[in-house]
N, C-alpha and C. Protein backbone atom coordinates (compact mmCIF):
# COMPACT_ATOMS: atom_id res chain seq x y z
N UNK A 1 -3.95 -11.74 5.32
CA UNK A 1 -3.95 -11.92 3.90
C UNK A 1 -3.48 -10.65 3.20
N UNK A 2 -4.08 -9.82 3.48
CA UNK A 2 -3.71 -8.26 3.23
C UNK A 2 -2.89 -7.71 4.09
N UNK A 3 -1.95 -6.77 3.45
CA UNK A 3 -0.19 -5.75 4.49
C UNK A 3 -1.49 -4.73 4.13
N UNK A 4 -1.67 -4.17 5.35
CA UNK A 4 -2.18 -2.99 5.08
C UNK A 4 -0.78 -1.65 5.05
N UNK A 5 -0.60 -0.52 4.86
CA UNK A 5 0.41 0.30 4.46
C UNK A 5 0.14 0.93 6.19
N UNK A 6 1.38 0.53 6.63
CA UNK A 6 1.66 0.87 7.79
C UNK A 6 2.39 2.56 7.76
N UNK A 7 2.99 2.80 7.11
CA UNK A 7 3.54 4.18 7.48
C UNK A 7 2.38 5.36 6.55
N UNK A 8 1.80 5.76 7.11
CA UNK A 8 0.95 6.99 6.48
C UNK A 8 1.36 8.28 6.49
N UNK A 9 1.10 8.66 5.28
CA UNK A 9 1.80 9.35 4.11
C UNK A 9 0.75 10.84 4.15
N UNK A 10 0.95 11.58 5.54
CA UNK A 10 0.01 12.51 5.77
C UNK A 10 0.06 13.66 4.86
N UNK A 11 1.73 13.83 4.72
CA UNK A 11 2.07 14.78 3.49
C UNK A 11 1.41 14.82 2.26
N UNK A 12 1.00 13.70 1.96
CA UNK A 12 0.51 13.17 0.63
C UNK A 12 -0.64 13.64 0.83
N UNK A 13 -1.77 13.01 1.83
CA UNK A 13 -2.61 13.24 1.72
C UNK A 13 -3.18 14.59 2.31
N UNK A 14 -2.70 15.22 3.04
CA UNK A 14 -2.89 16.61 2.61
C UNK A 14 -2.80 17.67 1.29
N UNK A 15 -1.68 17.01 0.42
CA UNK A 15 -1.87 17.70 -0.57
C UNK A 15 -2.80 17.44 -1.46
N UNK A 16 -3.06 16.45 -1.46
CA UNK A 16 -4.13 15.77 -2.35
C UNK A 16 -5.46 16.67 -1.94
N UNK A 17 -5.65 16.48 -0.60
CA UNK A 17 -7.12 16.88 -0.46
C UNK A 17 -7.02 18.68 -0.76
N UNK A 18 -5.73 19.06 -0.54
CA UNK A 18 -5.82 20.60 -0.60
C UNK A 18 -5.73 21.13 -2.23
N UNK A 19 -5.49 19.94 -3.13
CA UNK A 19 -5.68 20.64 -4.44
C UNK A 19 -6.96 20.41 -4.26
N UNK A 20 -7.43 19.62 -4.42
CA UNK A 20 -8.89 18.59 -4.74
C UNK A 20 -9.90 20.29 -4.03
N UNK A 21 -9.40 20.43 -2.92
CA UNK A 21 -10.21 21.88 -2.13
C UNK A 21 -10.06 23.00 -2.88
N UNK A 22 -8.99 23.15 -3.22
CA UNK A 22 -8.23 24.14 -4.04
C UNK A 22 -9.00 24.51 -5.76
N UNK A 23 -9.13 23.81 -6.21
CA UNK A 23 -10.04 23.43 -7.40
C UNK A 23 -11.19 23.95 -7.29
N UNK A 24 -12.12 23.49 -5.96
CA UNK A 24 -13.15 23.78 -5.85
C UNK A 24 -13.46 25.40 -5.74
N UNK A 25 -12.67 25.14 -4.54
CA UNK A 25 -12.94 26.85 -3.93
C UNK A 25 -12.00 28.04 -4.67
N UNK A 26 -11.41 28.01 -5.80
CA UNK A 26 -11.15 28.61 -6.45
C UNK A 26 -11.98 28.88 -7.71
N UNK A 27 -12.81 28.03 -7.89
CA UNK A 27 -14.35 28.33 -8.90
C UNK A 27 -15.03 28.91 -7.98
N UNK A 28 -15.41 28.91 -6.42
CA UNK A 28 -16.24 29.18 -5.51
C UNK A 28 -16.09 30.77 -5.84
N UNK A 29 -14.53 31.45 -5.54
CA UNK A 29 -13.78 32.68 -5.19
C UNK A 29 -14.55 33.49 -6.98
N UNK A 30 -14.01 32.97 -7.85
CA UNK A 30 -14.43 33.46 -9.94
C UNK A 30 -15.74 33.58 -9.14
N UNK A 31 -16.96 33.06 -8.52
CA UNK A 31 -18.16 33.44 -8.81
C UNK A 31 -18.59 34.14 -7.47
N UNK A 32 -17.95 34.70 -6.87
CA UNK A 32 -18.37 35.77 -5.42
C UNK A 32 -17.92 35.61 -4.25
N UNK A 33 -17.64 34.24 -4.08
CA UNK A 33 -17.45 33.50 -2.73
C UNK A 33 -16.44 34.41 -2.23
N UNK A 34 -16.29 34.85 -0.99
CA UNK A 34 -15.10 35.70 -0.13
C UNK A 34 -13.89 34.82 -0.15
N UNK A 35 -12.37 35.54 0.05
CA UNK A 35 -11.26 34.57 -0.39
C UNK A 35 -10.98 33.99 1.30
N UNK A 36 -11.48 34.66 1.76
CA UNK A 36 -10.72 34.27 3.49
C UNK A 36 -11.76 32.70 4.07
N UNK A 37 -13.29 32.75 3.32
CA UNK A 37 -13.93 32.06 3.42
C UNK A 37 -13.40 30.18 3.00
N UNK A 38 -12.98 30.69 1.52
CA UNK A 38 -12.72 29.58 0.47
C UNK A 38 -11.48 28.71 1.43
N UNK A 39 -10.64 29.84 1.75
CA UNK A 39 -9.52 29.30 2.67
C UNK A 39 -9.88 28.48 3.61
N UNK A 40 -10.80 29.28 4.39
CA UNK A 40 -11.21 27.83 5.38
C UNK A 40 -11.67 26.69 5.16
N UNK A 41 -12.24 26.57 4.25
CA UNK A 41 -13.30 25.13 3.44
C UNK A 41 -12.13 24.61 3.09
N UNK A 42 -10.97 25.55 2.59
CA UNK A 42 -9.95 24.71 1.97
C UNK A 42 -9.37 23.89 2.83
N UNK A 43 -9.23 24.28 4.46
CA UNK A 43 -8.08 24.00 5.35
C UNK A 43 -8.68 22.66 6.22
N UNK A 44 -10.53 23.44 6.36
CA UNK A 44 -11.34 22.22 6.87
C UNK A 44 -10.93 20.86 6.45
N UNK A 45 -11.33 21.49 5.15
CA UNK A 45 -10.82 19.73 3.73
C UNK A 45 -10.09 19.01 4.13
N UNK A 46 -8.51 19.47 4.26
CA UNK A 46 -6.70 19.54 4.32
C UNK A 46 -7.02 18.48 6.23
N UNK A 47 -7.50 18.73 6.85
CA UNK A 47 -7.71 18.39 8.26
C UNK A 47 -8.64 17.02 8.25
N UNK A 48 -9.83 17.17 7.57
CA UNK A 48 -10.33 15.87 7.40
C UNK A 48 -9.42 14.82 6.69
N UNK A 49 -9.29 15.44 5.55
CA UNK A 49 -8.78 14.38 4.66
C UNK A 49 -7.26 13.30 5.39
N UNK A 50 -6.62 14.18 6.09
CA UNK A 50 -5.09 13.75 7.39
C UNK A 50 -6.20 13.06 8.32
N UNK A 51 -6.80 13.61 8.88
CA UNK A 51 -7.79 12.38 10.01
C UNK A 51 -8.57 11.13 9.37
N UNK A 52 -9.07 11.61 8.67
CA UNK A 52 -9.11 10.15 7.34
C UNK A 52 -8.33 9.17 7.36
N UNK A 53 -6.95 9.32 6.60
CA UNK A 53 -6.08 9.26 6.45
C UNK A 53 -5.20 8.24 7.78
N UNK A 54 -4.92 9.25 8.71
CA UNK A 54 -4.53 8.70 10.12
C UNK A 54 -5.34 7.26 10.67
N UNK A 55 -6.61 7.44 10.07
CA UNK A 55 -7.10 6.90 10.70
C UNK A 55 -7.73 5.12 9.92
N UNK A 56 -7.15 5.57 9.05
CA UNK A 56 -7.70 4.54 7.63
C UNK A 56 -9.02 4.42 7.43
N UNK A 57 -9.30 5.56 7.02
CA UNK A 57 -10.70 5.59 6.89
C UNK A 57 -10.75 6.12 5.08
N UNK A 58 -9.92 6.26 4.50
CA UNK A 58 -9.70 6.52 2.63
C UNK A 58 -9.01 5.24 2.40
């Protein structure tokens, strides 16, 4: 009944999740947070959000 979207659009959704991270952990960084730290939470994000993604799980 439903086409589910066969070609996944990892590009996309990496960027998506890396602003969406990006946002965050850039208020994190303004109130003390270490920058090398924020990066990783950012990249963690960027990795779930593609396995998500891959996996149709968003």
């Amino acid at each position: 009944m439903y086409h589910k979207n066969t070609d996944k659009d990892l590009l996309g959704a990496g960027l998506t999740t890396g602003l969406g991270a990006g946002v965050v952990t850039s208020f994190a960084i303004s109130q003390g947070q270490h920058p090398l730290m924020a990066l990783a939470i950012t990249a963690i994000a960027v990795g779930f959000g593609i396995l998500c993604r891959q996996y149709d799980l968003m």
